[in-house]
Protein backbone atom coordinates (compact mmCIF):
# COMPACT_ATOMS: atom_id res chain seq x y z
CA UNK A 1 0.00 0.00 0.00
CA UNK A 2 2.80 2.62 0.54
CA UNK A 3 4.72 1.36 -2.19
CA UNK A 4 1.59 2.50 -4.32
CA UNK A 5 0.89 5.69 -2.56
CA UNK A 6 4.83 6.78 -3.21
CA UNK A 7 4.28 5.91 -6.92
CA UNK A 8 1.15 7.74 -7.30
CA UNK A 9 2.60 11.05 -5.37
CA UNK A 10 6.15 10.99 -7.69
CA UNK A 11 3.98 10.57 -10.60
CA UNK A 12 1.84 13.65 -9.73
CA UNK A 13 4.36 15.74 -7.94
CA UNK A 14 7.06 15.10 -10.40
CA UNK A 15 4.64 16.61 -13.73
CA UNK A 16 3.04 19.26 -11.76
CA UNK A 17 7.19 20.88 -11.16
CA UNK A 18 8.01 20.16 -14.56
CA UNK A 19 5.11 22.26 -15.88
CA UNK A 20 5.55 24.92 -13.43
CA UNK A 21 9.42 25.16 -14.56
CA UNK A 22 8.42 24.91 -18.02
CA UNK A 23 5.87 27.44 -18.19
CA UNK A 24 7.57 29.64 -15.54
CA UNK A 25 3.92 29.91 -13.73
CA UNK A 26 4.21 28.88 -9.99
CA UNK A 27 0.26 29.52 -9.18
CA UNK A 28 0.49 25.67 -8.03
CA UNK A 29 3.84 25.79 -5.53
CA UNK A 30 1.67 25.73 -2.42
CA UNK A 31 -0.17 22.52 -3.72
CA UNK A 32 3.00 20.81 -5.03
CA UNK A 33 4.34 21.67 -2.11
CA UNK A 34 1.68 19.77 0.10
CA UNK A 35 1.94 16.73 -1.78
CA UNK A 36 5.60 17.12 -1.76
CA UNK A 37 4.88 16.82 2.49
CA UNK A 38 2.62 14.03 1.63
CA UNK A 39 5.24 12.08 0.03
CA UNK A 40 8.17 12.42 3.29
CA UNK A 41 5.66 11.84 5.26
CA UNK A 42 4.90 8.57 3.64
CA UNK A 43 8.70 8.02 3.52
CA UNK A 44 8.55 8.71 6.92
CA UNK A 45 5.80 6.42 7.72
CA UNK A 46 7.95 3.32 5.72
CA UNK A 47 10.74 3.93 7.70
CA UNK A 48 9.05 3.81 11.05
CA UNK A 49 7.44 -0.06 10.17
CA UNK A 50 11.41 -0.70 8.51
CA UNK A 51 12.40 0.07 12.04
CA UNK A 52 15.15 2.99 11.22
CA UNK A 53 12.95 5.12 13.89
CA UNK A 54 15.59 8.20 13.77
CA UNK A 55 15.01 8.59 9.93
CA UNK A 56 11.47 8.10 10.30
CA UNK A 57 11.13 10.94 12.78
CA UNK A 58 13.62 13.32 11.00
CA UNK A 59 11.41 12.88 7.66
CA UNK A 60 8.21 13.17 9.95
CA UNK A 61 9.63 16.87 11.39
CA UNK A 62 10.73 17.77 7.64
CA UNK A 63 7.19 16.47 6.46
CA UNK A 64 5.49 18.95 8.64
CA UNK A 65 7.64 22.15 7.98
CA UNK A 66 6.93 22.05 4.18
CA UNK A 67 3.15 21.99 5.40
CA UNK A 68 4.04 24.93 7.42
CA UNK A 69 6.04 26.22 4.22
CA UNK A 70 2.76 25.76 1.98
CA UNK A 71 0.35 26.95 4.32
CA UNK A 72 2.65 30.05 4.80
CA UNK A 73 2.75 30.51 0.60
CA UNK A 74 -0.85 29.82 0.20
């Protein structure tokens, strides 16, 4: 199940930059930027049930200051 969900969130995050680089319009950073928290924290989450608890914390307290980022930005 995470497996999936980090293959559906590169495949959305990873377009939605590429068009905002492309067309040089960054009305979508706050969004791409909440799925971008989305995926660590799913990162996060795998390597909590991997057992590599330091990582998993560390990508949990990254996950939540790009939410604090977007939030800011929206």
């Amino acid at each position: 199940m995470i497996k999936i969900l980090r293959i559906v969130l590169s495949v959305v995050i990873i377009p939605l930059a590429l068009y905002m680089l492309i067309t040089k319009s960054f009305e979508w950073m706050p969004l791409n930027l909440f799925l971008l928290s989305l995926f660590v924290m799913v990162i996060g989450t795998d390597e909590f049930m991997k057992g590599r608890k330091q990582y998993g914390v560390l990508n949990f307290a990254a996950s939540f200051f790009i939410v604090f980022v977007a939030f800011y930005t929206w």
